[in-house]
PDB file of N, CA and C in Angstrom:
ATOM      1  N   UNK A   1       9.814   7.190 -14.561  1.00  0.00           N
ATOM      2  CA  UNK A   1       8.893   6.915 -13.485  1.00  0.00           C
ATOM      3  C   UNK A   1       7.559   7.614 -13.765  1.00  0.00           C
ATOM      4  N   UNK A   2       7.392   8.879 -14.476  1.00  0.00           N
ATOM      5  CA  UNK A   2       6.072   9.374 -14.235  1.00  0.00           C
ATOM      6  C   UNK A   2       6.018   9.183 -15.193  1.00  0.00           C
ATOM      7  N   UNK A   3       6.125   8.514 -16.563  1.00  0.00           N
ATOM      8  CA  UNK A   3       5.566   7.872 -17.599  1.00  0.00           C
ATOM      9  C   UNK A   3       5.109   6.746 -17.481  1.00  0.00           C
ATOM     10  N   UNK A   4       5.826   5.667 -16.650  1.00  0.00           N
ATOM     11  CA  UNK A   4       4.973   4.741 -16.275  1.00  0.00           C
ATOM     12  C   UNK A   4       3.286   5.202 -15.207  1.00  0.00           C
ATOM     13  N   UNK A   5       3.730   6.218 -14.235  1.00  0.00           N
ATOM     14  CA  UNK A   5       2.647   5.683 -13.807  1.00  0.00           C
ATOM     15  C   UNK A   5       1.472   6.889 -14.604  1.00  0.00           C
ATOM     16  N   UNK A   6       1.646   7.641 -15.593  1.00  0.00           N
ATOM     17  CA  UNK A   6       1.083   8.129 -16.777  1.00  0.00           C
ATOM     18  C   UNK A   6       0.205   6.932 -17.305  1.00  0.00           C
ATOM     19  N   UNK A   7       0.947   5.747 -17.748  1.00  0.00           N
ATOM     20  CA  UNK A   7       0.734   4.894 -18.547  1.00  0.00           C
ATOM     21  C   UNK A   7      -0.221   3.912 -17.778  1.00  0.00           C
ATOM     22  N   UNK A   8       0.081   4.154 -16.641  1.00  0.00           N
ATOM     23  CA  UNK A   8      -1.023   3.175 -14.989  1.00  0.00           C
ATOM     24  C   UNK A   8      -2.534   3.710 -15.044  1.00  0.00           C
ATOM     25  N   UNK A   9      -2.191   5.247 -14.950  1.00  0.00           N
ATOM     26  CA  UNK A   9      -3.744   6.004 -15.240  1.00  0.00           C
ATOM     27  C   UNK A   9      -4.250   5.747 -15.867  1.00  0.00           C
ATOM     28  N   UNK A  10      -3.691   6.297 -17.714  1.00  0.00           N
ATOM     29  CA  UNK A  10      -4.623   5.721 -19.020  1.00  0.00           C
ATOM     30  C   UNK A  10      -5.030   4.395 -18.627  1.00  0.00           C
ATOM     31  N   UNK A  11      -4.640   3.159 -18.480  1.00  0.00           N
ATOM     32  CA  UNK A  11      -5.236   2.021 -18.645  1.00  0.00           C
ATOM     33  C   UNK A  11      -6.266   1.631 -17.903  1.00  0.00           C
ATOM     34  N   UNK A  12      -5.501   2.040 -16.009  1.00  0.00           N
ATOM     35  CA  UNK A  12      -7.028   1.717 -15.459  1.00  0.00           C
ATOM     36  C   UNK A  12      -8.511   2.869 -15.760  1.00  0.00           C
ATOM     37  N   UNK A  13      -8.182   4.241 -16.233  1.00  0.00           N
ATOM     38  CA  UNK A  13      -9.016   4.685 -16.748  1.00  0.00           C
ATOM     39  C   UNK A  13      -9.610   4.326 -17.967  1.00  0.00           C
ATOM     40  N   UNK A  14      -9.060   3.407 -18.645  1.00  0.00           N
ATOM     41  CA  UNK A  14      -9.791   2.651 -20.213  1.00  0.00           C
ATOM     42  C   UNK A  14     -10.377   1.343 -19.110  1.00  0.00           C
ATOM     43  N   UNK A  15      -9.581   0.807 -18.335  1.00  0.00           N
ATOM     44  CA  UNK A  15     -10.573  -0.399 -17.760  1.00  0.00           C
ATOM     45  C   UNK A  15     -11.530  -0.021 -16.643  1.00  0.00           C
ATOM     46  N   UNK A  16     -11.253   1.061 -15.890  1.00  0.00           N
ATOM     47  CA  UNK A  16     -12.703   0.562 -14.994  1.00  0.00           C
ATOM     48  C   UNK A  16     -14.030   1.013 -15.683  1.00  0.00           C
ATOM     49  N   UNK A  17     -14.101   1.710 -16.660  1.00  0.00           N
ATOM     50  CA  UNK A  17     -15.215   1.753 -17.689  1.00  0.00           C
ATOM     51  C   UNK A  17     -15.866   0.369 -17.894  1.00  0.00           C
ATOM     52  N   UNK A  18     -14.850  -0.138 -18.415  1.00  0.00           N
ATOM     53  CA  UNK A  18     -15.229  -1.654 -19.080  1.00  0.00           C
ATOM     54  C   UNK A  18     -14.909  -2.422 -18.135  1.00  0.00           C
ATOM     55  N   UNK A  19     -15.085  -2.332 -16.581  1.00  0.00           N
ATOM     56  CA  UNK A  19     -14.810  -3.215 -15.658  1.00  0.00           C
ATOM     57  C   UNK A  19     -16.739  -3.674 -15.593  1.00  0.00           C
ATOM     58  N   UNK A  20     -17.606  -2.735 -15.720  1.00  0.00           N
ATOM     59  CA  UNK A  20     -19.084  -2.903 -16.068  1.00  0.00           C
ATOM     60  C   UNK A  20     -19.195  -3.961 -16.401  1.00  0.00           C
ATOM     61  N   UNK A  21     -18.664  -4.535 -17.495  1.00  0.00           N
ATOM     62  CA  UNK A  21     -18.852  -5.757 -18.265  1.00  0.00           C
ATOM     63  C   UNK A  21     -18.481  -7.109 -17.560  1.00  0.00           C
ATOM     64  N   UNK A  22     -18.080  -6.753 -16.731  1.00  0.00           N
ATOM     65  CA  UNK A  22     -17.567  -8.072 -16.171  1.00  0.00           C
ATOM     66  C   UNK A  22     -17.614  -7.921 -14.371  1.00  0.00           C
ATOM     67  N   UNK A  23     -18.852  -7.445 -13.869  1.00  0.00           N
ATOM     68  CA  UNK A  23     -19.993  -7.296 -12.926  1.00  0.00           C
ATOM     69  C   UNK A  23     -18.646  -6.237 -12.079  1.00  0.00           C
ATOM     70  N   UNK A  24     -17.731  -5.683 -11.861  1.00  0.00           N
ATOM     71  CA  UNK A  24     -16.991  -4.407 -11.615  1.00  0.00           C
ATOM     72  C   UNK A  24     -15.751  -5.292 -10.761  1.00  0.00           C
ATOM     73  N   UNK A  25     -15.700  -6.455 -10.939  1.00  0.00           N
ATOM     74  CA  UNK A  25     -14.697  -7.070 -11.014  1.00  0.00           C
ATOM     75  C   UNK A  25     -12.655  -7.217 -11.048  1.00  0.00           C
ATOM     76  N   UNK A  26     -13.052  -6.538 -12.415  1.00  0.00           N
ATOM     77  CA  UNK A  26     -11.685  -6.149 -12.991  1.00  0.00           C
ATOM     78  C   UNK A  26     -11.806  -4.545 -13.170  1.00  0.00           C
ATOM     79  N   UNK A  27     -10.515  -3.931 -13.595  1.00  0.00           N
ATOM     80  CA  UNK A  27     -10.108  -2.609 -13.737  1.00  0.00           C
ATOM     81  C   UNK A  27      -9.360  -1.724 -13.048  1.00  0.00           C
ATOM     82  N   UNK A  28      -8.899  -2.869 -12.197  1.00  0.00           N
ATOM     83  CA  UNK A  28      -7.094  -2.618 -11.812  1.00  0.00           C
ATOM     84  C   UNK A  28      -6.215  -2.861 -12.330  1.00  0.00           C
ATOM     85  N   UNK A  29      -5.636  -1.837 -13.224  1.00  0.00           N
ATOM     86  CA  UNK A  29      -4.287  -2.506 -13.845  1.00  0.00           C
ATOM     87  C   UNK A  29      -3.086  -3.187 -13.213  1.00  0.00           C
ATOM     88  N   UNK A  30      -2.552  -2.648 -12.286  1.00  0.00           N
ATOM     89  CA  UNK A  30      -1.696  -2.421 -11.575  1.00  0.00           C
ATOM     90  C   UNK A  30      -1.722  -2.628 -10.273  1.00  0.00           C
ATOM     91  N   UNK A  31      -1.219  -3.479  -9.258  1.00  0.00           N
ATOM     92  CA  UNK A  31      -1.605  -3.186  -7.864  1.00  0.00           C
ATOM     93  C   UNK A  31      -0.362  -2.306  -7.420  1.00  0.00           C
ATOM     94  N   UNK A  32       0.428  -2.317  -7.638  1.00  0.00           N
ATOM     95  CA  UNK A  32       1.687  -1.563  -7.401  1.00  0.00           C
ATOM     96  C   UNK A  32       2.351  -0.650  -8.194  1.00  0.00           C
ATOM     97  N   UNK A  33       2.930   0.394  -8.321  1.00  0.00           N
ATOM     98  CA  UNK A  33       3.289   1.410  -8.956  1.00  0.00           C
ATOM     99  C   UNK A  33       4.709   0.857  -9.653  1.00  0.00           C
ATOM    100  N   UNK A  34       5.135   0.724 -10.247  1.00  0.00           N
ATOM    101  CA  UNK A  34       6.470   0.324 -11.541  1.00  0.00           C
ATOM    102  C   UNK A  34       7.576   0.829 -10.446  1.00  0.00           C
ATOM    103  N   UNK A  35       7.702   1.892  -9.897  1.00  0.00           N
ATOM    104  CA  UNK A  35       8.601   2.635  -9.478  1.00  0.00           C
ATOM    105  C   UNK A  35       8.963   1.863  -8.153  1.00  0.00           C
ATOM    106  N   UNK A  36       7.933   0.942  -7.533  1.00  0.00           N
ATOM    107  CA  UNK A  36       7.965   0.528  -6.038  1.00  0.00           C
ATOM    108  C   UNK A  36       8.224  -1.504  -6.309  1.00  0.00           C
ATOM    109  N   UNK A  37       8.196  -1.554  -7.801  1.00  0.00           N
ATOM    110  CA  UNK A  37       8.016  -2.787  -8.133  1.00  0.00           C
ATOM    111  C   UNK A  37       9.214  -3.322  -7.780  1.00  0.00           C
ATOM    112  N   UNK A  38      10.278  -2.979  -6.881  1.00  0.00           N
ATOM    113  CA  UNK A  38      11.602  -3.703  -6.191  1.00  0.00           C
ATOM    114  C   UNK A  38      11.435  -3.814  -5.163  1.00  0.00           C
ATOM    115  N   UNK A  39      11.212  -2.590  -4.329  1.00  0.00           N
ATOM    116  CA  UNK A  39      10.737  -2.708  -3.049  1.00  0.00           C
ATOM    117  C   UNK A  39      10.241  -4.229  -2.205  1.00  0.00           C
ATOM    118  N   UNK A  40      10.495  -3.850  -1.321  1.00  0.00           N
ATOM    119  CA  UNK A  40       9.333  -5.756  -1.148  1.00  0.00           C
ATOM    120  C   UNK A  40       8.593  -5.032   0.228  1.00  0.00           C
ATOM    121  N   UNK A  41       7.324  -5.946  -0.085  1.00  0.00           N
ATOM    122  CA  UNK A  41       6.278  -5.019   1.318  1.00  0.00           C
ATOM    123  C   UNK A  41       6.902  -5.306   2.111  1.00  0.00           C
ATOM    124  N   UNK A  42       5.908  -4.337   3.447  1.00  0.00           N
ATOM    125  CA  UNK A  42       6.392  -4.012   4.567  1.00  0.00           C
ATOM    126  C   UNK A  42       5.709  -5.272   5.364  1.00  0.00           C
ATOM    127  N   UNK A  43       6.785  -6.060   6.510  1.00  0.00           N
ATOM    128  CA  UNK A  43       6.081  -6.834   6.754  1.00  0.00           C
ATOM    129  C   UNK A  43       4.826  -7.014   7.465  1.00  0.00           C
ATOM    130  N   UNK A  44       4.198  -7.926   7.869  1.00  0.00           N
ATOM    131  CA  UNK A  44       2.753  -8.230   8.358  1.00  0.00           C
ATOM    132  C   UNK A  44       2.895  -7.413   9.610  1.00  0.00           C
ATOM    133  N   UNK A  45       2.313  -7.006  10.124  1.00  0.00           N
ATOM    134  CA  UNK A  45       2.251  -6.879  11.743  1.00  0.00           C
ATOM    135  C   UNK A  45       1.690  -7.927  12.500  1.00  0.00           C
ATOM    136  N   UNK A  46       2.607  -8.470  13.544  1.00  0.00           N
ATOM    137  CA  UNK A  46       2.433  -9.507  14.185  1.00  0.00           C
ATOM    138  C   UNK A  46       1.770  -9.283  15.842  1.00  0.00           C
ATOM    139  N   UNK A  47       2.220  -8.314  16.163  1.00  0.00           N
ATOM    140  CA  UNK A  47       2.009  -7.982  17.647  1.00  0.00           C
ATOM    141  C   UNK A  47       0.867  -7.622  18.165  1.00  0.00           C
ATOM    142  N   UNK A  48       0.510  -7.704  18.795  1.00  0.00           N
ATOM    143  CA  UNK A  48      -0.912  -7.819  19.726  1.00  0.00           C
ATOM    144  C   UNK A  48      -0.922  -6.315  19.990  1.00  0.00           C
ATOM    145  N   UNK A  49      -2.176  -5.753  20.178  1.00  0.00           N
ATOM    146  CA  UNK A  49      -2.261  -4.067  20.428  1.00  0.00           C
ATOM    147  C   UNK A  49      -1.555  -3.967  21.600  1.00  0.00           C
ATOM    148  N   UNK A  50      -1.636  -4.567  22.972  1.00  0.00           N
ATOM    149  CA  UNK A  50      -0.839  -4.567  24.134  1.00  0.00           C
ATOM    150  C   UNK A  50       0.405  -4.451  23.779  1.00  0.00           C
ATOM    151  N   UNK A  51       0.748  -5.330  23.363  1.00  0.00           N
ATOM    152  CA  UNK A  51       2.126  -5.277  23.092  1.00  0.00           C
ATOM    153  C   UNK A  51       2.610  -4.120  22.298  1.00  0.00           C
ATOM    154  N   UNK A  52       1.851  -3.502  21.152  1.00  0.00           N
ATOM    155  CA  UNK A  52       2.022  -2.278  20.238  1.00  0.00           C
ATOM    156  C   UNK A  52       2.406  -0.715  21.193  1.00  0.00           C
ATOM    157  N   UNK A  53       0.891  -0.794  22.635  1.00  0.00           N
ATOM    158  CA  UNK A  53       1.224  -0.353  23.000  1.00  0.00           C
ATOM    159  C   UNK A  53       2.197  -0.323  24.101  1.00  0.00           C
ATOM    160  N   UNK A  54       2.906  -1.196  24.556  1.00  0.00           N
ATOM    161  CA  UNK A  54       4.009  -1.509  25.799  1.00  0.00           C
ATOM    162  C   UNK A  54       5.209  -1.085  24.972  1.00  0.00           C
ATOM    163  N   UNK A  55       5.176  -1.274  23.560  1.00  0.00           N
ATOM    164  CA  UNK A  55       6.358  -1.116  22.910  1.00  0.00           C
ATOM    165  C   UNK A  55       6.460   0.753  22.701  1.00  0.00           C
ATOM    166  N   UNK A  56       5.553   1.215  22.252  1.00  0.00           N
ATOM    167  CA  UNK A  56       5.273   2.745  21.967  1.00  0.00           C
ATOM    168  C   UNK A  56       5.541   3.115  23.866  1.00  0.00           C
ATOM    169  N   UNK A  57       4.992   3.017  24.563  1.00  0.00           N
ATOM    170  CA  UNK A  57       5.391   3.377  25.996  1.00  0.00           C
ATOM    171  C   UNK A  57       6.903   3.409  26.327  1.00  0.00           C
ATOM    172  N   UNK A  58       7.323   2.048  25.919  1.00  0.00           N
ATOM    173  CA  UNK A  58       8.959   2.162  26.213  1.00  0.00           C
ATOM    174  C   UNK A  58       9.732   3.034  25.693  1.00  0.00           C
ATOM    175  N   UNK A  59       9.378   2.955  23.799  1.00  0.00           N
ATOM    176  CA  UNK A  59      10.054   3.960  23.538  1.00  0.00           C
ATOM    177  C   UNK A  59      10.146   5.539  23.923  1.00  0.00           C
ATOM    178  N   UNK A  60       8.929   6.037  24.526  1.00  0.00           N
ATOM    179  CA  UNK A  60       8.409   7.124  25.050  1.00  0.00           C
ATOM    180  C   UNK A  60       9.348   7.582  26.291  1.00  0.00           C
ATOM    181  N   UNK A  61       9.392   6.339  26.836  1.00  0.00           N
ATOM    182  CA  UNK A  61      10.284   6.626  28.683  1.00  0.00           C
ATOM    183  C   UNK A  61      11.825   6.997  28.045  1.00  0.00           C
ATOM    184  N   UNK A  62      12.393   5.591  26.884  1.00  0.00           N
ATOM    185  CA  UNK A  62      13.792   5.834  26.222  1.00  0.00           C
ATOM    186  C   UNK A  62      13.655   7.546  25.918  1.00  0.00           C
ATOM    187  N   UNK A  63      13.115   7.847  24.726  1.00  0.00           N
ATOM    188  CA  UNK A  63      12.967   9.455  24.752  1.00  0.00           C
ATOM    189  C   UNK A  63      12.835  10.569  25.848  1.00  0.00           C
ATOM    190  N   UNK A  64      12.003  10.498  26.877  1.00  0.00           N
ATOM    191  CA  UNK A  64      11.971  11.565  27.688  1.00  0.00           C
ATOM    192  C   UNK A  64      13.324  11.106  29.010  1.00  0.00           C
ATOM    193  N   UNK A  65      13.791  10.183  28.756  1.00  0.00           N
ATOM    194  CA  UNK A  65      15.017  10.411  29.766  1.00  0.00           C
ATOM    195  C   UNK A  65      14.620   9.309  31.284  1.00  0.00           C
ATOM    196  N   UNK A  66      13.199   8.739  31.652  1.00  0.00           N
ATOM    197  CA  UNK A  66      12.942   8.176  32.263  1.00  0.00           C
ATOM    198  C   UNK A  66      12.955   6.433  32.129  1.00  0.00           C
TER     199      UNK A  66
END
């Protein structure tokens, strides 16, 4: 694992140099780390802030006993 992302550094540090060349464009090697490359993202968030917060409130009342 920390050889790969060893190997993540060197490169995007050899490319965003030479990302110049190609108006700063490129010189991400990697969008994801080798180690997380199973993982699958976390999904979208769908819920409306109201709702984010009605949901954080409930859980709040579940916790304090009310």
């Amino acid at each position: 694992m920390y050889v790969t992302d060893t190997l993540q550094a060197i490169a995007e540090n050899t490319a965003v140099p030479a990302a110049s060349f190609t108006d700063g464009k490129h010189g991400k090697a990697m969008t994801r780390r080798w180690a997380e490359k199973d993982k699958p993202a976390p999904p979208e968030e769908t819920r409306t802030p109201e709702e984010v917060i009605e949901h954080v409130i409930g859980r709040l009342k579940e916790v304090s006993g009310n």
